[in-house]
PDB file of N, CA and C in Angstrom:
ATOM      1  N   UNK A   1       0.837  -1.179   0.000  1.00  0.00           N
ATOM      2  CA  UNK A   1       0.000   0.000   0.000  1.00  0.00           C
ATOM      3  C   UNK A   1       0.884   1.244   0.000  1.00  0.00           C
ATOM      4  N   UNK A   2       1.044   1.951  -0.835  1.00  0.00           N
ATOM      5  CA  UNK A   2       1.395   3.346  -1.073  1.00  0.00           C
ATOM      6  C   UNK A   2       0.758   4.427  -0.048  1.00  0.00           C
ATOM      7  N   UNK A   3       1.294   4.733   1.052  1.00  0.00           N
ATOM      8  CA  UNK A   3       0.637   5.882   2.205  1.00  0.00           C
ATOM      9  C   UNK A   3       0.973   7.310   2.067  1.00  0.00           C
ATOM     10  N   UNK A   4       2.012   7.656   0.797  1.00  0.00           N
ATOM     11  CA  UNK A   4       2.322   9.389   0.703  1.00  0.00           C
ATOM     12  C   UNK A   4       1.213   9.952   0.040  1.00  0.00           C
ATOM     13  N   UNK A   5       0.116   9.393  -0.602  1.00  0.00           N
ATOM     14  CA  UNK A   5      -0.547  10.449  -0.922  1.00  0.00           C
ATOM     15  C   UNK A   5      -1.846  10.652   0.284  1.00  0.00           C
ATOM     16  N   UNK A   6      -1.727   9.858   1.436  1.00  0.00           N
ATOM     17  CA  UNK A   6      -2.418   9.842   2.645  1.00  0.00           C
ATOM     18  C   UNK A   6      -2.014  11.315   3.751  1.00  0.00           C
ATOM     19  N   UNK A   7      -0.389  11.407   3.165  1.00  0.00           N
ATOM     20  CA  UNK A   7       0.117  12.383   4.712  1.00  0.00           C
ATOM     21  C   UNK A   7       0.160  13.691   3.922  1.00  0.00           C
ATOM     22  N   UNK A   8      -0.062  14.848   4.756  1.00  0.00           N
ATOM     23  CA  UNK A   8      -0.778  15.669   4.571  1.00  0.00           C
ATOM     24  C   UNK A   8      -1.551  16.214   3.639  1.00  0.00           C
ATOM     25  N   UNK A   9      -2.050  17.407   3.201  1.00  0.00           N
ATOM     26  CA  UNK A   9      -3.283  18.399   3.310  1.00  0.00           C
ATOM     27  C   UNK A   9      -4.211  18.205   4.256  1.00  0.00           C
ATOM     28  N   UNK A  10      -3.696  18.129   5.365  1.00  0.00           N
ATOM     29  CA  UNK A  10      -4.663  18.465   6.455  1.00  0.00           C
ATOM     30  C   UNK A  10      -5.174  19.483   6.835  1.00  0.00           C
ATOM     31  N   UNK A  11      -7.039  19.292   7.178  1.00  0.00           N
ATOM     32  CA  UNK A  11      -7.321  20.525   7.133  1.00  0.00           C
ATOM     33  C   UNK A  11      -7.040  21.558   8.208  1.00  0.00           C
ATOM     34  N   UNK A  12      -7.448  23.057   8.119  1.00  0.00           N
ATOM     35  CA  UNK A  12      -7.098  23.508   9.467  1.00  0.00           C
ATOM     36  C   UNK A  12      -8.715  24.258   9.736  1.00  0.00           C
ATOM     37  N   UNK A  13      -8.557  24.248  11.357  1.00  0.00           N
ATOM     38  CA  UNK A  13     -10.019  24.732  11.632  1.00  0.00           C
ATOM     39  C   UNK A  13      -9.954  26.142  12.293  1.00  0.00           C
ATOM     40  N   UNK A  14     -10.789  26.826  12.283  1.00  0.00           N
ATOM     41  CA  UNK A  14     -10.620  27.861  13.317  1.00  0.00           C
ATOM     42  C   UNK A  14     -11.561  27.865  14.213  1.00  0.00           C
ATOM     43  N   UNK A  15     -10.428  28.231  15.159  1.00  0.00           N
ATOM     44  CA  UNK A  15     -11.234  28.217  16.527  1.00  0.00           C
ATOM     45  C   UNK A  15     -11.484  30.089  17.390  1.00  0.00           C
ATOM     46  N   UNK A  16     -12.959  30.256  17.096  1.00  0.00           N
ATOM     47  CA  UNK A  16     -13.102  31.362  18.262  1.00  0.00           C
ATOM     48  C   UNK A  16     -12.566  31.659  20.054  1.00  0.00           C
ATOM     49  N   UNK A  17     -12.635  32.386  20.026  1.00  0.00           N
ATOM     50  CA  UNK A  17     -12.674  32.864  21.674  1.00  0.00           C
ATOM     51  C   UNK A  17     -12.897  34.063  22.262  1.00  0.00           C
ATOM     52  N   UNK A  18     -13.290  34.009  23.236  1.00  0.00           N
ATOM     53  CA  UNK A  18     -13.363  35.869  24.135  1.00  0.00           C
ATOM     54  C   UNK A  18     -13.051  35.297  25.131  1.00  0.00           C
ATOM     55  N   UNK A  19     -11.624  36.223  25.969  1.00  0.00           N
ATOM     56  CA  UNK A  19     -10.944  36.072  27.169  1.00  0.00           C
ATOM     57  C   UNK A  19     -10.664  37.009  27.570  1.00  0.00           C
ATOM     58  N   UNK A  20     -11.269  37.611  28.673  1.00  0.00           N
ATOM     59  CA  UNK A  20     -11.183  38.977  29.488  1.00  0.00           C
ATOM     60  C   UNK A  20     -11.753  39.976  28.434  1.00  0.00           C
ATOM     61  N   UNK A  21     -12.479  39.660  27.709  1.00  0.00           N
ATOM     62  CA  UNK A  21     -13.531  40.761  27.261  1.00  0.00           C
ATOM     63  C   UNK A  21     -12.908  40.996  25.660  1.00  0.00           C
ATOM     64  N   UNK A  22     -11.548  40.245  25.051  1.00  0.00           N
ATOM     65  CA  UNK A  22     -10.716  40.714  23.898  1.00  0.00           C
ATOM     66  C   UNK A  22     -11.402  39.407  23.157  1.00  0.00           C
ATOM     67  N   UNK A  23     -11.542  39.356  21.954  1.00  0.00           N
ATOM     68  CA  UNK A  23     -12.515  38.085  21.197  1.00  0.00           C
ATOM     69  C   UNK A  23     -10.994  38.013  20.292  1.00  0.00           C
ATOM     70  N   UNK A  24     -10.989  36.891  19.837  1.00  0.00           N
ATOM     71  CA  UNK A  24      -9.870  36.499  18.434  1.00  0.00           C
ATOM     72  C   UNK A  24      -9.972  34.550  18.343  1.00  0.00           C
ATOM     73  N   UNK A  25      -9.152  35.011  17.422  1.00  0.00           N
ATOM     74  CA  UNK A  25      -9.504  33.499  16.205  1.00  0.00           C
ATOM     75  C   UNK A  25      -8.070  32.462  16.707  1.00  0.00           C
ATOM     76  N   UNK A  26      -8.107  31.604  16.889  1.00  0.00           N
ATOM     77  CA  UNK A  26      -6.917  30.789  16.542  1.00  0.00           C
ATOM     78  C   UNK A  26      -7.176  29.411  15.224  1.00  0.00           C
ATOM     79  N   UNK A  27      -6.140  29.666  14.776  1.00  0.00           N
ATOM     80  CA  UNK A  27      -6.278  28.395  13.555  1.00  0.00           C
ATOM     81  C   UNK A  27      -4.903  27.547  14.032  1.00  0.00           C
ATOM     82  N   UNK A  28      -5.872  25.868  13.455  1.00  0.00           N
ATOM     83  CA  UNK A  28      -5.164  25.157  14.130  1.00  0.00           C
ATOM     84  C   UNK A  28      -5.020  23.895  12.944  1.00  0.00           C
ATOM     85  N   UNK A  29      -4.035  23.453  12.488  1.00  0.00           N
ATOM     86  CA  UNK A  29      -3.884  22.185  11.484  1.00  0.00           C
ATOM     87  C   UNK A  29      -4.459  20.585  12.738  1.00  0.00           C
ATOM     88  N   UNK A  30      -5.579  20.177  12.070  1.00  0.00           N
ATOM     89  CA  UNK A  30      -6.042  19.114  12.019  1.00  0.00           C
ATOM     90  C   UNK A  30      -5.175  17.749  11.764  1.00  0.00           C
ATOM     91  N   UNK A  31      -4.150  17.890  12.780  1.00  0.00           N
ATOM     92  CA  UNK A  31      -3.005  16.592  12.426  1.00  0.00           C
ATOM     93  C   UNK A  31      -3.256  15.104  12.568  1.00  0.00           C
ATOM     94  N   UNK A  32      -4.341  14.887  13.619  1.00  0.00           N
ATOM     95  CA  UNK A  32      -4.921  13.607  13.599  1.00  0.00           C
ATOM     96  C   UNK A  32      -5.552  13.358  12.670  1.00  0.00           C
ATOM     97  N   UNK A  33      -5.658  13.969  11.374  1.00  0.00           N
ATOM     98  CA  UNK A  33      -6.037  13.341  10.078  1.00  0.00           C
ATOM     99  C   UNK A  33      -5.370  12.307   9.520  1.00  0.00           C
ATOM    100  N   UNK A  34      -4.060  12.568   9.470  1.00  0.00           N
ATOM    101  CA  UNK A  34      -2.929  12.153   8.753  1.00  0.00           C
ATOM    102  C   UNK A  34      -3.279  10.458   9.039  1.00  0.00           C
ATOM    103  N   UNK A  35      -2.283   9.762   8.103  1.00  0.00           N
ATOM    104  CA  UNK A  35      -2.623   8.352   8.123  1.00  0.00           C
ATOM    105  C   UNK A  35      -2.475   7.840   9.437  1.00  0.00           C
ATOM    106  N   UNK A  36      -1.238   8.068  10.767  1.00  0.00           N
ATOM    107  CA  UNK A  36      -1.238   7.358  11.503  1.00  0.00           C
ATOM    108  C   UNK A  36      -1.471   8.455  12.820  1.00  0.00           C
ATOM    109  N   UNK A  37      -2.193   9.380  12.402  1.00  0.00           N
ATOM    110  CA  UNK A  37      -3.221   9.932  13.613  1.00  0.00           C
ATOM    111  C   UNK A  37      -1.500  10.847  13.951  1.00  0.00           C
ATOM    112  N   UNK A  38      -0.486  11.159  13.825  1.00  0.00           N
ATOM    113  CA  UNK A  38       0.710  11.781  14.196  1.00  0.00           C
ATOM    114  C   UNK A  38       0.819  12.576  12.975  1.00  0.00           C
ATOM    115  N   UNK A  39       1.664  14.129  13.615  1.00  0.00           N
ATOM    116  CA  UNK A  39       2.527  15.151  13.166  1.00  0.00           C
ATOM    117  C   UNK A  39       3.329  14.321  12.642  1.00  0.00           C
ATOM    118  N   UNK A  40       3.907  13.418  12.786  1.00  0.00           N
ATOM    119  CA  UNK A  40       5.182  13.006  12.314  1.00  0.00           C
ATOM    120  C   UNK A  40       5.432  11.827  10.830  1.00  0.00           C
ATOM    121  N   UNK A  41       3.940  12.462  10.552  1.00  0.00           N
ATOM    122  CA  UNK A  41       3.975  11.474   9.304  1.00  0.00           C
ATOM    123  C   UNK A  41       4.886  11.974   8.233  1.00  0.00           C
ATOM    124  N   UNK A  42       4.942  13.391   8.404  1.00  0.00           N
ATOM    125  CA  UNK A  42       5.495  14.354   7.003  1.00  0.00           C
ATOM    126  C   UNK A  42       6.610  14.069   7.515  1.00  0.00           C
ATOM    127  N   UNK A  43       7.523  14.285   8.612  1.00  0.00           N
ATOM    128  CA  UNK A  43       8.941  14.335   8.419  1.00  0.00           C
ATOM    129  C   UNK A  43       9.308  12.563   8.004  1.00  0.00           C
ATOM    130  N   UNK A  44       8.531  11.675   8.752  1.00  0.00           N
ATOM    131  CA  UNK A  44       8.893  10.305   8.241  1.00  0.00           C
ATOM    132  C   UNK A  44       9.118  10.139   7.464  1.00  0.00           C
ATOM    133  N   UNK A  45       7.650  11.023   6.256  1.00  0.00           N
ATOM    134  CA  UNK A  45       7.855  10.481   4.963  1.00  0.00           C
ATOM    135  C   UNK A  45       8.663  11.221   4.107  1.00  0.00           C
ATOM    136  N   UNK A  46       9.384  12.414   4.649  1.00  0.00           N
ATOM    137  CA  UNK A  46      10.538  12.815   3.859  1.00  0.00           C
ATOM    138  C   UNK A  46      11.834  12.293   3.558  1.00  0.00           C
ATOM    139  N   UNK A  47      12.018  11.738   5.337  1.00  0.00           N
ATOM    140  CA  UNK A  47      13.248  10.773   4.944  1.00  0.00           C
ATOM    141  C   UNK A  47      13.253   9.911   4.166  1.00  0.00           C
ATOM    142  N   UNK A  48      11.884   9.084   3.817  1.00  0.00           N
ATOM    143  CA  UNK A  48      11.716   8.015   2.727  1.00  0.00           C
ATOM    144  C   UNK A  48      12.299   8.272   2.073  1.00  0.00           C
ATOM    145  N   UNK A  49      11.465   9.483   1.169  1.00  0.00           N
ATOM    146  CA  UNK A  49      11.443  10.063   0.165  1.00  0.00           C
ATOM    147  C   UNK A  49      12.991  10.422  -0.173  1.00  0.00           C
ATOM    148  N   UNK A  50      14.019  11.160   0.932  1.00  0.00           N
ATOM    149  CA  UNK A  50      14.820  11.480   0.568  1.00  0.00           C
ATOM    150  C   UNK A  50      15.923  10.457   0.113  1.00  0.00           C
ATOM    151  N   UNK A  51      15.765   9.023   1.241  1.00  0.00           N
ATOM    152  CA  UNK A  51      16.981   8.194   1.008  1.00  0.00           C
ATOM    153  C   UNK A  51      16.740   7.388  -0.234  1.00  0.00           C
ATOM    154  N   UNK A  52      15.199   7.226  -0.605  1.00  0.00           N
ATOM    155  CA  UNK A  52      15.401   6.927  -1.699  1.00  0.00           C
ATOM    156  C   UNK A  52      15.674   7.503  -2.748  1.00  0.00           C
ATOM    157  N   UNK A  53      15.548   8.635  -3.067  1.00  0.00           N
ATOM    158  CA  UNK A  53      16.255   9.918  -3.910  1.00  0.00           C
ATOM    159  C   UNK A  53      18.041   9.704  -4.191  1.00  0.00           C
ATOM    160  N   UNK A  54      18.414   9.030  -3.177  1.00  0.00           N
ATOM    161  CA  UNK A  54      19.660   8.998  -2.618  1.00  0.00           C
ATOM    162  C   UNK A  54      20.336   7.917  -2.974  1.00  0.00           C
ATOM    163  N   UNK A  55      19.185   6.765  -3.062  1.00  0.00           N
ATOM    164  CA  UNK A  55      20.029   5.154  -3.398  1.00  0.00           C
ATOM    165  C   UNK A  55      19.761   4.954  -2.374  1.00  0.00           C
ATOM    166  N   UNK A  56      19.911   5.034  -1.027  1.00  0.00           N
ATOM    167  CA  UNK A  56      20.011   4.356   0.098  1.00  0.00           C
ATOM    168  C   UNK A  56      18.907   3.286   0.284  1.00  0.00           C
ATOM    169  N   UNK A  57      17.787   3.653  -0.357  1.00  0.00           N
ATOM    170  CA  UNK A  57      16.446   3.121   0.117  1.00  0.00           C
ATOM    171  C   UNK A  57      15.981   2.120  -1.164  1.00  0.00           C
ATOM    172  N   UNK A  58      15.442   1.097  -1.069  1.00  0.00           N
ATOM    173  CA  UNK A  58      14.492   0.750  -2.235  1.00  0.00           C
ATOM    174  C   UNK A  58      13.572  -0.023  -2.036  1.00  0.00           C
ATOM    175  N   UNK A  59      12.549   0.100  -3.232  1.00  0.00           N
ATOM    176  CA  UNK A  59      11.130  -0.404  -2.882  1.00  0.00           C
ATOM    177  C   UNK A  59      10.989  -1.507  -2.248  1.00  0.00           C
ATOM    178  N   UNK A  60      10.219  -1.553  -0.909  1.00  0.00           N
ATOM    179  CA  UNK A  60      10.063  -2.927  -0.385  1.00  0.00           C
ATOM    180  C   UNK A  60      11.163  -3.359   0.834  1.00  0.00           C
ATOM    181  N   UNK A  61      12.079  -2.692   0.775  1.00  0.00           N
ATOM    182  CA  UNK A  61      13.500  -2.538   1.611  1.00  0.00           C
ATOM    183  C   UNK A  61      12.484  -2.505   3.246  1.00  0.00           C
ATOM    184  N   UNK A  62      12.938  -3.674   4.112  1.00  0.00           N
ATOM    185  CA  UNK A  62      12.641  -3.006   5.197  1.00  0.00           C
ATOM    186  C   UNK A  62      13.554  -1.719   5.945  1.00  0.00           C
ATOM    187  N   UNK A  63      12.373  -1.081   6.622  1.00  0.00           N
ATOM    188  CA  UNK A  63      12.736   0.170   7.732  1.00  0.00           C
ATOM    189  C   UNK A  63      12.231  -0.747   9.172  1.00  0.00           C
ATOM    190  N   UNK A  64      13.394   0.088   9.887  1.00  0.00           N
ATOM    191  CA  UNK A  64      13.526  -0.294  11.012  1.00  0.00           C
ATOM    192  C   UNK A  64      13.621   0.829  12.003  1.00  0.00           C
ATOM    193  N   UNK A  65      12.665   1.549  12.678  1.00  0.00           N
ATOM    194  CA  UNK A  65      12.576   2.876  12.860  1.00  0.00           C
ATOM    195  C   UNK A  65      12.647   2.566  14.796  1.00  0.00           C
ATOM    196  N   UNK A  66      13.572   3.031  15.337  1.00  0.00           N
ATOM    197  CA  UNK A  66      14.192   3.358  16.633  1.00  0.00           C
ATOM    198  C   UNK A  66      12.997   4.800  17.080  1.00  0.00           C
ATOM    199  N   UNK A  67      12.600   4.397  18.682  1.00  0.00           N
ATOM    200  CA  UNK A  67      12.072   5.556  19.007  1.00  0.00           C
ATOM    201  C   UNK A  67      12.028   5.562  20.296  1.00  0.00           C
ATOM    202  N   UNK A  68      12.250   6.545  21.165  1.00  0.00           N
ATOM    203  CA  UNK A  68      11.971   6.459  22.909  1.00  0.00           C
ATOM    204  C   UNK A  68      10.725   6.654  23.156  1.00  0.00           C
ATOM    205  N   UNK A  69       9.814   6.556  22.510  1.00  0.00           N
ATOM    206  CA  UNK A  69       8.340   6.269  23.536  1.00  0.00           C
ATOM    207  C   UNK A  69       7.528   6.866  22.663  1.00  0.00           C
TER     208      UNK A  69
END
């Protein structure tokens, strides 16, 4: 299964507020869209992208991805 055309255009929402009487907007990117519910789909999938650009990587090649928690 091919997952880069899954990680991002996520949408963004805006969010109202009034706090101490001042009203304003915050906008916020919708990241639990992304395929595995994480921010960190785009940088993942750059490194793909990049090592295979590179030679390092090729189709089907396992990844073996190290993480502290």
């Amino acid at each position: 299964m091919n997952v880069d055309k899954l990680v991002g255009n996520t949408p963004m929402i805006k969010i109202d507020y009034e706090y101490e009487g001042k009203k304003g907007s915050i906008y916020s990117k919708v990241e639990y869209y992304n395929y595995s519910g994480s921010i960190k789909d785009r940088i993942a999938l750059y490194i793909i992208q990049k090592e295979k650009e590179r030679g390092n990587l090729k189709d089907g090649q396992p990844i073996i991805e190290v993480t502290s928690g």
